[in-house]
C-alpha atoms as a PDB file:
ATOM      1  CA  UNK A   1     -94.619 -47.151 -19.108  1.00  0.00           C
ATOM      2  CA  UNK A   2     -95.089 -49.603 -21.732  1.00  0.00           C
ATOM      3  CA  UNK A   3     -91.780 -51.100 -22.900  1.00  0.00           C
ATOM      4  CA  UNK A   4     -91.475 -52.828 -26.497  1.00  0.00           C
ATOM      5  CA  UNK A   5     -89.928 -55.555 -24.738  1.00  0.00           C
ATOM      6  CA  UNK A   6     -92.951 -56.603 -22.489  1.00  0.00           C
ATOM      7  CA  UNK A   7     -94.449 -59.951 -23.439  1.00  0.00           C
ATOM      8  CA  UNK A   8     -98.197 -60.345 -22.872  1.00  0.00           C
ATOM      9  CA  UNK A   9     -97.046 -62.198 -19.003  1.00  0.00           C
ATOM     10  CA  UNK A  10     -95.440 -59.237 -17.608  1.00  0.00           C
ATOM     11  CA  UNK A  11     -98.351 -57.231 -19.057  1.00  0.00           C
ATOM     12  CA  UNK A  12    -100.856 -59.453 -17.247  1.00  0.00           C
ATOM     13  CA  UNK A  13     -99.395 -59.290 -14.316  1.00  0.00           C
ATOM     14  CA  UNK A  14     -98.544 -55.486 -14.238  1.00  0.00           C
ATOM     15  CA  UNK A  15    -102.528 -55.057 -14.311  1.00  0.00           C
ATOM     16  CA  UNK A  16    -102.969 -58.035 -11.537  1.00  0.00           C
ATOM     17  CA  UNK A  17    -100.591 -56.119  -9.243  1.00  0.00           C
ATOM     18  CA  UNK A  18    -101.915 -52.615  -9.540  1.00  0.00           C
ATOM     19  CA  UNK A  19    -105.294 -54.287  -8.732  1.00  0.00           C
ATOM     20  CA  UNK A  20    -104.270 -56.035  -6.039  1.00  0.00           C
ATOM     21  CA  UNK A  21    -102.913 -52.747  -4.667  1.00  0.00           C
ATOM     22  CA  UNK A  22    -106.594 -51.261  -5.361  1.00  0.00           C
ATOM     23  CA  UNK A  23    -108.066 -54.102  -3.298  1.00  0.00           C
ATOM     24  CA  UNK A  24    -105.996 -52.725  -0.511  1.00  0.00           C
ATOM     25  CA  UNK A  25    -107.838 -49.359  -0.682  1.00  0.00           C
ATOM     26  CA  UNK A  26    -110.523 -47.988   1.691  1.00  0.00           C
ATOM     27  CA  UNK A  27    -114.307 -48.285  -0.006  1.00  0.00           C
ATOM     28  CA  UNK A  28    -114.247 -44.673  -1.277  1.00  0.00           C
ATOM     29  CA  UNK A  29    -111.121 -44.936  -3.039  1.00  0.00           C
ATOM     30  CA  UNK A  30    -111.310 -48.590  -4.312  1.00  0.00           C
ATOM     31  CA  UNK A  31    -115.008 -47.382  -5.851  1.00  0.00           C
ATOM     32  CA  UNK A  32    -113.505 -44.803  -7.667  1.00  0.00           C
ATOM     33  CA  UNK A  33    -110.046 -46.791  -8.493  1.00  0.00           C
ATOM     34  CA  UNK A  34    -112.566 -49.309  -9.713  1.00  0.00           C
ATOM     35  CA  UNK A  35    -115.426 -46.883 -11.523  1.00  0.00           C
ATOM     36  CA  UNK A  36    -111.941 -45.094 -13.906  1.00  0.00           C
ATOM     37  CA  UNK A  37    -111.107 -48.846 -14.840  1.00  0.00           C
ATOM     38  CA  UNK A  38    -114.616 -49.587 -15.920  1.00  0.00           C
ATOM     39  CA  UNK A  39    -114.860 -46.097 -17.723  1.00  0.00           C
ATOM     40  CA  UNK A  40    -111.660 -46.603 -19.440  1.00  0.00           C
ATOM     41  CA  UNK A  41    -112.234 -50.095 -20.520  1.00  0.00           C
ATOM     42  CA  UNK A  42    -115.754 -48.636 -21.881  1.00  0.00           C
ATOM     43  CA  UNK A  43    -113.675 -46.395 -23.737  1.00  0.00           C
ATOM     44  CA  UNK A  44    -111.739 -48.969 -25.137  1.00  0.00           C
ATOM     45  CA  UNK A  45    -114.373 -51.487 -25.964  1.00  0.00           C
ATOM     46  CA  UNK A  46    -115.950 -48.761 -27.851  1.00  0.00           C
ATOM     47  CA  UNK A  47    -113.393 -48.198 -30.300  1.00  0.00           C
ATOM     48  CA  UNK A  48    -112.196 -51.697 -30.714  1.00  0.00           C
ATOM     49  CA  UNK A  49    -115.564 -52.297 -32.036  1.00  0.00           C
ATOM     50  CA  UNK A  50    -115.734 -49.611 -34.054  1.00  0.00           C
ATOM     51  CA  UNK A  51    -112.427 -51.219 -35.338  1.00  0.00           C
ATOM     52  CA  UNK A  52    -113.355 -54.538 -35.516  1.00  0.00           C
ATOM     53  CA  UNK A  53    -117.034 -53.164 -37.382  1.00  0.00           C
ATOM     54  CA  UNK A  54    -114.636 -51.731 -40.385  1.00  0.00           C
ATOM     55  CA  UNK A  55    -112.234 -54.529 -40.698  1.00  0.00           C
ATOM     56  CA  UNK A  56    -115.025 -56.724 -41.264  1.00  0.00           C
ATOM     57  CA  UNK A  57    -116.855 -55.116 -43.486  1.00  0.00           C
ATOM     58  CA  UNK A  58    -113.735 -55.384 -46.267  1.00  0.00           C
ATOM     59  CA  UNK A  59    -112.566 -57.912 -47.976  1.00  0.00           C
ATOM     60  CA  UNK A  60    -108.398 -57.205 -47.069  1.00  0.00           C
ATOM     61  CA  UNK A  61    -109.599 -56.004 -43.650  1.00  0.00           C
ATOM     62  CA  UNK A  62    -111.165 -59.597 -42.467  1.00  0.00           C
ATOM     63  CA  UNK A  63    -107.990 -61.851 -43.494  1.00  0.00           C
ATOM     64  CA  UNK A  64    -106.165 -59.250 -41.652  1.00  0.00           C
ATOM     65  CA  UNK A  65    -108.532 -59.183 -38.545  1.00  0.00           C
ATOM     66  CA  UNK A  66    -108.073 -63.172 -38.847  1.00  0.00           C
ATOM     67  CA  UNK A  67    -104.160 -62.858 -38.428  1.00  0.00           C
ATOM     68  CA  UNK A  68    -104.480 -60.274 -35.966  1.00  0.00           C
ATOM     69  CA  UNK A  69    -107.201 -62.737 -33.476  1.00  0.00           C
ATOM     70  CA  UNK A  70    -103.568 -65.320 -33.959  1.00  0.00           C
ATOM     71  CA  UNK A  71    -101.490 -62.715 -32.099  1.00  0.00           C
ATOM     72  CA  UNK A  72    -101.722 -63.686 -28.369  1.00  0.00           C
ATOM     73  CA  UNK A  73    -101.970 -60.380 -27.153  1.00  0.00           C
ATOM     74  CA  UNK A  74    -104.479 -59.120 -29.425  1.00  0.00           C
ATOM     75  CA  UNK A  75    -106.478 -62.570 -28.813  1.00  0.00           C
ATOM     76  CA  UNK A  76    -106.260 -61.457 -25.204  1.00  0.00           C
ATOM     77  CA  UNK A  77    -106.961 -57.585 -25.117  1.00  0.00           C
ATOM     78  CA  UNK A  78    -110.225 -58.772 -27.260  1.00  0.00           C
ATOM     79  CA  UNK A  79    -111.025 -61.443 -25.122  1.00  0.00           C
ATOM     80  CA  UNK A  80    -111.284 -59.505 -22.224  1.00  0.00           C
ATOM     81  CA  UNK A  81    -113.622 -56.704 -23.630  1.00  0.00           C
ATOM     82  CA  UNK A  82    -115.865 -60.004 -24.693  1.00  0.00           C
ATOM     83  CA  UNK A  83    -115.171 -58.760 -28.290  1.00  0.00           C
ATOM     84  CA  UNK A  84    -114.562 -63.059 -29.441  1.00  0.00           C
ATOM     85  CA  UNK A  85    -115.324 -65.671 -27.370  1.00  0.00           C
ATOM     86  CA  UNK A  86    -114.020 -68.430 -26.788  1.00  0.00           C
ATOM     87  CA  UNK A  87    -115.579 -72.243 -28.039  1.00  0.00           C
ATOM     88  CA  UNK A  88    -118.422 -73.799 -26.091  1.00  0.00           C
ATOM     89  CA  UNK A  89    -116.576 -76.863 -24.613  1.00  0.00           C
ATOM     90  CA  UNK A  90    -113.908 -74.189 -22.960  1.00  0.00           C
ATOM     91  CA  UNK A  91    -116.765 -72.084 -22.045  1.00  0.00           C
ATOM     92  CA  UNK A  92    -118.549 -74.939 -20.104  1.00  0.00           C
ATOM     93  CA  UNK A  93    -115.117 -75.999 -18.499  1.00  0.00           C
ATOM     94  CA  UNK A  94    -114.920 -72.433 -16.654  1.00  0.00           C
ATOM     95  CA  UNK A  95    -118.531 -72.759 -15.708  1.00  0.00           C
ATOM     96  CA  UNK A  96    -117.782 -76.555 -14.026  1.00  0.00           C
ATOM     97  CA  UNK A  97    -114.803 -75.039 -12.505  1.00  0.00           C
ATOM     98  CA  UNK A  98    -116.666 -72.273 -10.918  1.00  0.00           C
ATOM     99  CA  UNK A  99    -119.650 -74.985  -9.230  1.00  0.00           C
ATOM    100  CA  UNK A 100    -116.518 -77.752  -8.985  1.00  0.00           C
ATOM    101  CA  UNK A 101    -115.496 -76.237  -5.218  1.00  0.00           C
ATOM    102  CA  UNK A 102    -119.507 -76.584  -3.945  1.00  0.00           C
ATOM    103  CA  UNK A 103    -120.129 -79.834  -5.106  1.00  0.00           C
ATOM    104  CA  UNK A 104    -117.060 -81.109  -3.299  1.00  0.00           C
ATOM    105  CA  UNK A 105    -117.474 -79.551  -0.346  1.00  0.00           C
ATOM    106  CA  UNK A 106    -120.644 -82.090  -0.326  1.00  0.00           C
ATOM    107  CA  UNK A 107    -118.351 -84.875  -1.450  1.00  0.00           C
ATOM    108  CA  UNK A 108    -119.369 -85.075  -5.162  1.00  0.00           C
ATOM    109  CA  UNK A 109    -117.725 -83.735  -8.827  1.00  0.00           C
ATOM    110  CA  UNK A 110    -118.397 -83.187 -12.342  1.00  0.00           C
ATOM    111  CA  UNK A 111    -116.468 -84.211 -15.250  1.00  0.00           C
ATOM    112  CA  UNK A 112    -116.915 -82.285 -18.729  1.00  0.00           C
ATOM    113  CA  UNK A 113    -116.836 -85.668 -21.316  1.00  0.00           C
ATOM    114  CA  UNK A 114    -118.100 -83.700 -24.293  1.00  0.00           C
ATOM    115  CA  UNK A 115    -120.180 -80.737 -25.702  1.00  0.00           C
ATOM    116  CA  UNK A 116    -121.812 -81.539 -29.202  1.00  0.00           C
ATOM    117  CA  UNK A 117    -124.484 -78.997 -30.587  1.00  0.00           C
ATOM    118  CA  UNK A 118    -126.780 -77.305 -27.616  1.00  0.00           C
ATOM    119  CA  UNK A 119    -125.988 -80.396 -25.607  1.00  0.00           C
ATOM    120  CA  UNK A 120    -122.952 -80.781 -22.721  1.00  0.00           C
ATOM    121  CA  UNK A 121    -122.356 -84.190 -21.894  1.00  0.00           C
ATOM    122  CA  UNK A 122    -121.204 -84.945 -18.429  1.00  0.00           C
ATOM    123  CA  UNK A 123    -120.599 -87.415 -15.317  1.00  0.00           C
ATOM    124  CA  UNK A 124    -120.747 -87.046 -12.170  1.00  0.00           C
ATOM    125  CA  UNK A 125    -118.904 -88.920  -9.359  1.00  0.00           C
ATOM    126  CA  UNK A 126    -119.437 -89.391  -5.565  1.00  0.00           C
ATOM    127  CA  UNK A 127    -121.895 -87.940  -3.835  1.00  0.00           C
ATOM    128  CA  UNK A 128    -123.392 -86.653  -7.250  1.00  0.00           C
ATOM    129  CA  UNK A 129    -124.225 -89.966  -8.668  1.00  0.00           C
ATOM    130  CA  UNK A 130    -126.890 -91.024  -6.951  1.00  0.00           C
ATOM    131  CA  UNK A 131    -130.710 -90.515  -6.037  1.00  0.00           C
ATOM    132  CA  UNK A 132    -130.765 -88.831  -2.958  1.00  0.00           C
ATOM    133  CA  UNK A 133    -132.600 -85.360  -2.686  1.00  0.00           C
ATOM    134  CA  UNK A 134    -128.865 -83.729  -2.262  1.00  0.00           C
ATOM    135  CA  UNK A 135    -127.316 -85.404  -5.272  1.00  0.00           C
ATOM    136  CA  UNK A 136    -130.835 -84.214  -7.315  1.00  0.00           C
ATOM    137  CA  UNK A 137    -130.050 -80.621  -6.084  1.00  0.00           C
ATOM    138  CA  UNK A 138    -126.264 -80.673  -6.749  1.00  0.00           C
ATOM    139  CA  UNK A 139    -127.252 -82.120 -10.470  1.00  0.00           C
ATOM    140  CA  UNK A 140    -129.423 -79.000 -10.776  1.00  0.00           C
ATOM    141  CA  UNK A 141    -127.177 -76.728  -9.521  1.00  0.00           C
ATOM    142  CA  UNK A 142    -125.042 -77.835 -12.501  1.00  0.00           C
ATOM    143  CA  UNK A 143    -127.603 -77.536 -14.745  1.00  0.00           C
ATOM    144  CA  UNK A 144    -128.538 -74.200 -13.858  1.00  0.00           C
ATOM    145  CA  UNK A 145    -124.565 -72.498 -13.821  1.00  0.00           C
ATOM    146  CA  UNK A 146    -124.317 -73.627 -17.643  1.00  0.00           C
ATOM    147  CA  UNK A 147    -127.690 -73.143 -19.254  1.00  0.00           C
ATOM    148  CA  UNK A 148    -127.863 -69.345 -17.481  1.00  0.00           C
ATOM    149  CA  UNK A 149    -124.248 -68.356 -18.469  1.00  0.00           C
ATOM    150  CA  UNK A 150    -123.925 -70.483 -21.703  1.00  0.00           C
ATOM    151  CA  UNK A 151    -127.049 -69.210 -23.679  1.00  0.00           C
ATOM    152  CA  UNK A 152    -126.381 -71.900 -26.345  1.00  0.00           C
ATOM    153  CA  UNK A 153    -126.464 -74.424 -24.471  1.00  0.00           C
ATOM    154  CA  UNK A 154    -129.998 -76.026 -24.496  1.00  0.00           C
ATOM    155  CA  UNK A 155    -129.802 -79.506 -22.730  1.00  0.00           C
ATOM    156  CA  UNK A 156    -127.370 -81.341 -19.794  1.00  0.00           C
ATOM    157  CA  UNK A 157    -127.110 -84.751 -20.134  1.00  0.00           C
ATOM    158  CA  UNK A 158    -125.554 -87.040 -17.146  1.00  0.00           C
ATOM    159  CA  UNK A 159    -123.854 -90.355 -18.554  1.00  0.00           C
ATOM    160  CA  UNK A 160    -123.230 -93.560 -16.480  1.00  0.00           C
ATOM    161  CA  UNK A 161    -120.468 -92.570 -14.424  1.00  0.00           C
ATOM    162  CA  UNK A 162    -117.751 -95.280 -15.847  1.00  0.00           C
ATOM    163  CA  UNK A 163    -113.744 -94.661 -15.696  1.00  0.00           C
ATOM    164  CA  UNK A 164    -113.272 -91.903 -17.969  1.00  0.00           C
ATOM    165  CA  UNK A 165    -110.891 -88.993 -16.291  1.00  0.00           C
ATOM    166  CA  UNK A 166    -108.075 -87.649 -17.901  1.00  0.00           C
ATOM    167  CA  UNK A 167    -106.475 -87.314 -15.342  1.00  0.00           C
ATOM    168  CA  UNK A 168    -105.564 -89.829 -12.475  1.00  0.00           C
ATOM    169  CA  UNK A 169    -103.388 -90.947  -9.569  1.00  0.00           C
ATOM    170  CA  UNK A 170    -100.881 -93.927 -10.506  1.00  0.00           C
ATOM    171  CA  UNK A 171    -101.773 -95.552  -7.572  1.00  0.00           C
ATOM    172  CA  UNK A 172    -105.468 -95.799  -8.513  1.00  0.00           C
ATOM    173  CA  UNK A 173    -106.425 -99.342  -8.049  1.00  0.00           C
ATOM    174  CA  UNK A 174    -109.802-101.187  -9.167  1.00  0.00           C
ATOM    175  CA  UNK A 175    -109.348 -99.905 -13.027  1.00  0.00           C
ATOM    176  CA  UNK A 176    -110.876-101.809 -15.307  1.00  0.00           C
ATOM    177  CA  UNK A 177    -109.259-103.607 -18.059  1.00  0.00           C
ATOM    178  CA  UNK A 178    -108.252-101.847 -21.000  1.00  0.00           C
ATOM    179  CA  UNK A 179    -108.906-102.671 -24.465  1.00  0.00           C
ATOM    180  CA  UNK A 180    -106.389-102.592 -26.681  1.00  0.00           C
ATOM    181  CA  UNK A 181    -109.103-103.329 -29.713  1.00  0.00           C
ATOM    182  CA  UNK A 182    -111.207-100.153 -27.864  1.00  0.00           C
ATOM    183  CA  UNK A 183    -107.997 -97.896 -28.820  1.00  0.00           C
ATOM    184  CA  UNK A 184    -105.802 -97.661 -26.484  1.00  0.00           C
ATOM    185  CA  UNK A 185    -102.348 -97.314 -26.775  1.00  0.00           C
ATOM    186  CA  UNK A 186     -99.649 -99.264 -24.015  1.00  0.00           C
ATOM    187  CA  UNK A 187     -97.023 -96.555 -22.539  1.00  0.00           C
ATOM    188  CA  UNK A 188     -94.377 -96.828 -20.730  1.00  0.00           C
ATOM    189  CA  UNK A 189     -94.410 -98.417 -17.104  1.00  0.00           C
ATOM    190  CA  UNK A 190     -95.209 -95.932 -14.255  1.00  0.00           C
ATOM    191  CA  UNK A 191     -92.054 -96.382 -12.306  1.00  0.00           C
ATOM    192  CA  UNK A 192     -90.259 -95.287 -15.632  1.00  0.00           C
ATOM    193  CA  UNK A 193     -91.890 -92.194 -15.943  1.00  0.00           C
ATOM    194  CA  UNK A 194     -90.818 -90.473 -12.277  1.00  0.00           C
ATOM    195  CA  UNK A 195     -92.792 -87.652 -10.265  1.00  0.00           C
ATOM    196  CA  UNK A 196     -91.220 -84.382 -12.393  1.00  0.00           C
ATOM    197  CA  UNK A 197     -90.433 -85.983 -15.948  1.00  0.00           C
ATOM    198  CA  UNK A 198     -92.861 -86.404 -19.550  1.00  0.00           C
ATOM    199  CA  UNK A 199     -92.421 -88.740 -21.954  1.00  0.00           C
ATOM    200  CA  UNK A 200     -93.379 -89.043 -25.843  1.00  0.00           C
ATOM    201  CA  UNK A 201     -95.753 -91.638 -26.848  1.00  0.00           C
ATOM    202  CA  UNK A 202     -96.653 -92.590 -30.292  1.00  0.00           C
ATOM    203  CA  UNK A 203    -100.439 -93.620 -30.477  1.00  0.00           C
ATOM    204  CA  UNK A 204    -101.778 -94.331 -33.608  1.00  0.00           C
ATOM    205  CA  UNK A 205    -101.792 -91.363 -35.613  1.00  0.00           C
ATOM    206  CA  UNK A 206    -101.249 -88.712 -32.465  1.00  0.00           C
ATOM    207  CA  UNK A 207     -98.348 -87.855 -30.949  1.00  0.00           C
ATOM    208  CA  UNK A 208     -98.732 -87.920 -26.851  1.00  0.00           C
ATOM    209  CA  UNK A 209     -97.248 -86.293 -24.465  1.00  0.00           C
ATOM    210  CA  UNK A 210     -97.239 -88.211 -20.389  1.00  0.00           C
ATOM    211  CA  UNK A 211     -96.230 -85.596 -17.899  1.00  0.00           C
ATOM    212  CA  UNK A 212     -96.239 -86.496 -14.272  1.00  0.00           C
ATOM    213  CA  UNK A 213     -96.357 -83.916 -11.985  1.00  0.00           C
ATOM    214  CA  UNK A 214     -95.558 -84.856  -8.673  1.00  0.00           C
ATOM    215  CA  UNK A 215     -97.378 -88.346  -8.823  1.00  0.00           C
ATOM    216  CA  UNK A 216    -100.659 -86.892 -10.823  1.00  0.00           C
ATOM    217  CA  UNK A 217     -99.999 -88.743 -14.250  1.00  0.00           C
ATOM    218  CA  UNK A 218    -101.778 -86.897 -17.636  1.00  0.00           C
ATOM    219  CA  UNK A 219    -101.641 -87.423 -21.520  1.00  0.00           C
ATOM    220  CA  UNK A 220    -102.006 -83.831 -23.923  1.00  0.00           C
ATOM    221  CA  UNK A 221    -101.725 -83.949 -27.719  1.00  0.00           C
ATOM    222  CA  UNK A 222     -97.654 -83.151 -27.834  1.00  0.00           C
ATOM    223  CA  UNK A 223     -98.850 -80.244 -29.823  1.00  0.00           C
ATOM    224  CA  UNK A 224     -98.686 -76.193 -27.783  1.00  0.00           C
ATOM    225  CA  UNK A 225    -101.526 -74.382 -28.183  1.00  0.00           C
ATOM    226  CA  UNK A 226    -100.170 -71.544 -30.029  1.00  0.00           C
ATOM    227  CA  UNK A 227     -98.757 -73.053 -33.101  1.00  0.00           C
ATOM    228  CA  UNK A 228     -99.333 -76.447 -32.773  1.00  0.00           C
ATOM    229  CA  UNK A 229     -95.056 -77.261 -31.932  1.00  0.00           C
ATOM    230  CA  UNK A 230     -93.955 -80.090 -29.877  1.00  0.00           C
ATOM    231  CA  UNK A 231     -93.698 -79.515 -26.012  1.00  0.00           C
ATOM    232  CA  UNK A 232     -91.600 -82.492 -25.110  1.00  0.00           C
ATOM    233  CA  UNK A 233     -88.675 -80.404 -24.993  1.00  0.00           C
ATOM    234  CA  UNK A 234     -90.165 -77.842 -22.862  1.00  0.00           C
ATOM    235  CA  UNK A 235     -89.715 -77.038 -18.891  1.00  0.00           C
ATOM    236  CA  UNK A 236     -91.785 -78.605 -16.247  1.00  0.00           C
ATOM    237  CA  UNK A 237     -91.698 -76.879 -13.201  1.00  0.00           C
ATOM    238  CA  UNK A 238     -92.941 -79.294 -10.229  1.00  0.00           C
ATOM    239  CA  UNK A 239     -93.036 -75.972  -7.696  1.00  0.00           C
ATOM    240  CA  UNK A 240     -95.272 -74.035 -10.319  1.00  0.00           C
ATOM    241  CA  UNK A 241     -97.155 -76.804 -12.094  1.00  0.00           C
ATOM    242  CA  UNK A 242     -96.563 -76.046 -15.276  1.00  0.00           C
ATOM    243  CA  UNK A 243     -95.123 -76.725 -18.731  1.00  0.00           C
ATOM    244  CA  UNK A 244     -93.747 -74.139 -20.810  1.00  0.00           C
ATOM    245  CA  UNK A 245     -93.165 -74.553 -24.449  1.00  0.00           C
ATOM    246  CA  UNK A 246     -89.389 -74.263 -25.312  1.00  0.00           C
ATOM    247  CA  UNK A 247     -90.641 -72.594 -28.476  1.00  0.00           C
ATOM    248  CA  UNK A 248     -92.071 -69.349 -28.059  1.00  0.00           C
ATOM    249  CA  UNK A 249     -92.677 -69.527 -23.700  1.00  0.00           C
ATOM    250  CA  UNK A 250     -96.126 -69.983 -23.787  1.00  0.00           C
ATOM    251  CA  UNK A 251     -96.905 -71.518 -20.223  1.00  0.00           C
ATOM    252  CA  UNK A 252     -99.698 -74.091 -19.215  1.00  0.00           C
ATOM    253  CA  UNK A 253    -101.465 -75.656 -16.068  1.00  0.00           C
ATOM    254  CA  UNK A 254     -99.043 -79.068 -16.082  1.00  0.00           C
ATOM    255  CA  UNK A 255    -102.312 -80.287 -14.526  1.00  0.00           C
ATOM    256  CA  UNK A 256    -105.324 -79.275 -16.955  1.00  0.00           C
ATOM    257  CA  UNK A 257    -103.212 -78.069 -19.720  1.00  0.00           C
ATOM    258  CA  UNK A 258    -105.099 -74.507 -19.478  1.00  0.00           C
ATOM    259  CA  UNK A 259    -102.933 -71.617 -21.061  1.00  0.00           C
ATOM    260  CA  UNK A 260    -101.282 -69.344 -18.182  1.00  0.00           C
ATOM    261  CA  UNK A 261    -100.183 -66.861 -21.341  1.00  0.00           C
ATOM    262  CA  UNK A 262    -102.846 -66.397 -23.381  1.00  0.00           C
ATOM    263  CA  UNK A 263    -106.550 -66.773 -22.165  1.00  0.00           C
ATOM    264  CA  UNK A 264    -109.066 -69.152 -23.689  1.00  0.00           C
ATOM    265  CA  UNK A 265    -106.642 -71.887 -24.569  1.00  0.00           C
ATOM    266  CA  UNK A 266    -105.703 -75.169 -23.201  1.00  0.00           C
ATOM    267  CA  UNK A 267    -103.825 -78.350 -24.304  1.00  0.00           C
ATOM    268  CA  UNK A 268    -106.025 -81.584 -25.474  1.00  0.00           C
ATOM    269  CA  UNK A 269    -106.195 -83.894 -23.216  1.00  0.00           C
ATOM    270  CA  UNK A 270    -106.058 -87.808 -23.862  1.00  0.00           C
ATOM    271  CA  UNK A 271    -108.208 -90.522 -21.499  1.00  0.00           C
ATOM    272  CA  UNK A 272    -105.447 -92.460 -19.385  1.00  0.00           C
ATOM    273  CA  UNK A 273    -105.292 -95.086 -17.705  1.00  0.00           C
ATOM    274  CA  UNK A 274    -102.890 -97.313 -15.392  1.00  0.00           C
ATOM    275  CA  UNK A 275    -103.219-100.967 -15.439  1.00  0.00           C
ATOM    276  CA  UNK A 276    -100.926-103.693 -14.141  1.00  0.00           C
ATOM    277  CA  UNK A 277     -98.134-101.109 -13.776  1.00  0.00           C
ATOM    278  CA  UNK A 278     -98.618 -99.677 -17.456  1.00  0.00           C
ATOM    279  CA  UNK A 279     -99.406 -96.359 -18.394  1.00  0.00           C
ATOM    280  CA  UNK A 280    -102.329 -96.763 -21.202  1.00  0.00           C
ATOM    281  CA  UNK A 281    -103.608 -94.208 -23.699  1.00  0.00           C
ATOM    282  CA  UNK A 282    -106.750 -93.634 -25.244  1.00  0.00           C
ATOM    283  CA  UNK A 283    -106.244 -91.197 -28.341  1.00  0.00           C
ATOM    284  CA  UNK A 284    -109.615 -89.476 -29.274  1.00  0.00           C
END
């Protein structure tokens, strides 16, 4: 029973239990647990769309679709009957994630730098970068995962792999030195931002937020996802990994700054860097 009181969390994971318990099932069963779910979201696919088809063809009915896409759990209930999708860059980050585990399991990696047009833009590190005939297959392994699920995606291009993560150890040594005149911003010193805490950083124009989460140091636009609010006030779990906005509880990956609570969003991350014991920003 659906209470008015459920936020679109408990909602997720009511469905992510009662499919776990249909995992559990013998074959028969679990085929026809599983064939009612696909028949009922069919159902109500079907008559979203039909929905969706009349909204947009009025005037008062599209600004009113566009508010309703804002709601979280009408962004979400679309999103998973593929009825919006979400930008290209995000779309490519799911792919990477998906090839990420193979490639280092042969001790290389892919980093998403930027998608512009039909083109994705990316480095690769270890045993990627290089000319041997496994690096050449890994390369076109990533190739292939984004141009056959991202049909918009026309071309892969591999940059010189240089420092660029946004995400890095504090006790990364060898870093090259950072330009001040290139952009970046000087933070605080490591050892004054502790394994658990976040600071606020002014850069320029943006407003930064520094998490470290146990010893993993990264810099988001201080801005949530949902409305665009502050997070520095919000809750870091170190047992979870995540940051939840003190605002309105939406929860994110501490790590990646991907959206626990509402699907297809994620934090903006910031290039950072650690240099003679600072903590330096790249704003973007």
């Amino acid at each position: 029973m659906i209470r008015q009181s459920d936020t679109l969390e408990t909602l997720a994971q009511r469905v992510d239990q009662a499919m776990a318990v249909v995992r559990t099932l013998d074959d028969d069963a679990r085929g026809k647990a599983t064939e009612l779910k696909q028949a009922v979201e069919a159902f109500h696919k079907a008559g979203l769309t039909t929905i969706i088809q009349r909204l947009r063809a009025d005037p008062r009915g599209k600004e009113l679709l566009f508010e309703l896409v804002d709601e979280p759990l009408v962004y979400a209930l679309f999103a998973m009957h593929e009825l919006v999708r979400a930008d290209p860059a995000t779309r490519v980050a799911r792919v990477l994630e998906q090839v990420r585990p193979y490639m280092q399991s042969h001790g290389g990696d892919v980093e998403l730098v930027d998608v512009h047009g039909d083109t994705v833009f990316v480095r690769l590190h270890g045993a990627c970068n290089g000319c041997s005939l496994s690096a050449v297959t890994l390369r076109e392994g990533v190739e292939e995962a984004i141009l056959s699920q991202i049909p918009e995606i026309r071309k892969i291009a591999v940059l010189p792999s240089e420092p660029g993560p946004a995400l890095i150890s504090p006790d990364t040594v060898g870093v090259r030195s950072v330009d001040p005149a290139a952009g970046w911003v000087r933070g605080p010193r490591v050892e004054d931002l502790p394994a658990g805490s976040m600071a606020r950083l002014r850069a320029g124009d943006a407003d930064v937020l520094l998490v470290n989460l146990a010893n993993r140091l990264s810099a988001f636009r201080n801005a949530c996802a949902h409305q665009g609010l502050p997070l520095d006030g919000g809750e870091l779990d170190l047992a979870a990994g995540t940051l939840t906005c003190p605002w309105h509880g939406f929860c994110f990956d501490a790590g990646n700054g991907e959206c626990l609570t509402a699907p297809q969003a994620q934090l903006e991350p910031f290039p950072l860097r650690v240099q003679d014991g600072f903590i330096w920003v790249r704003p973007v």
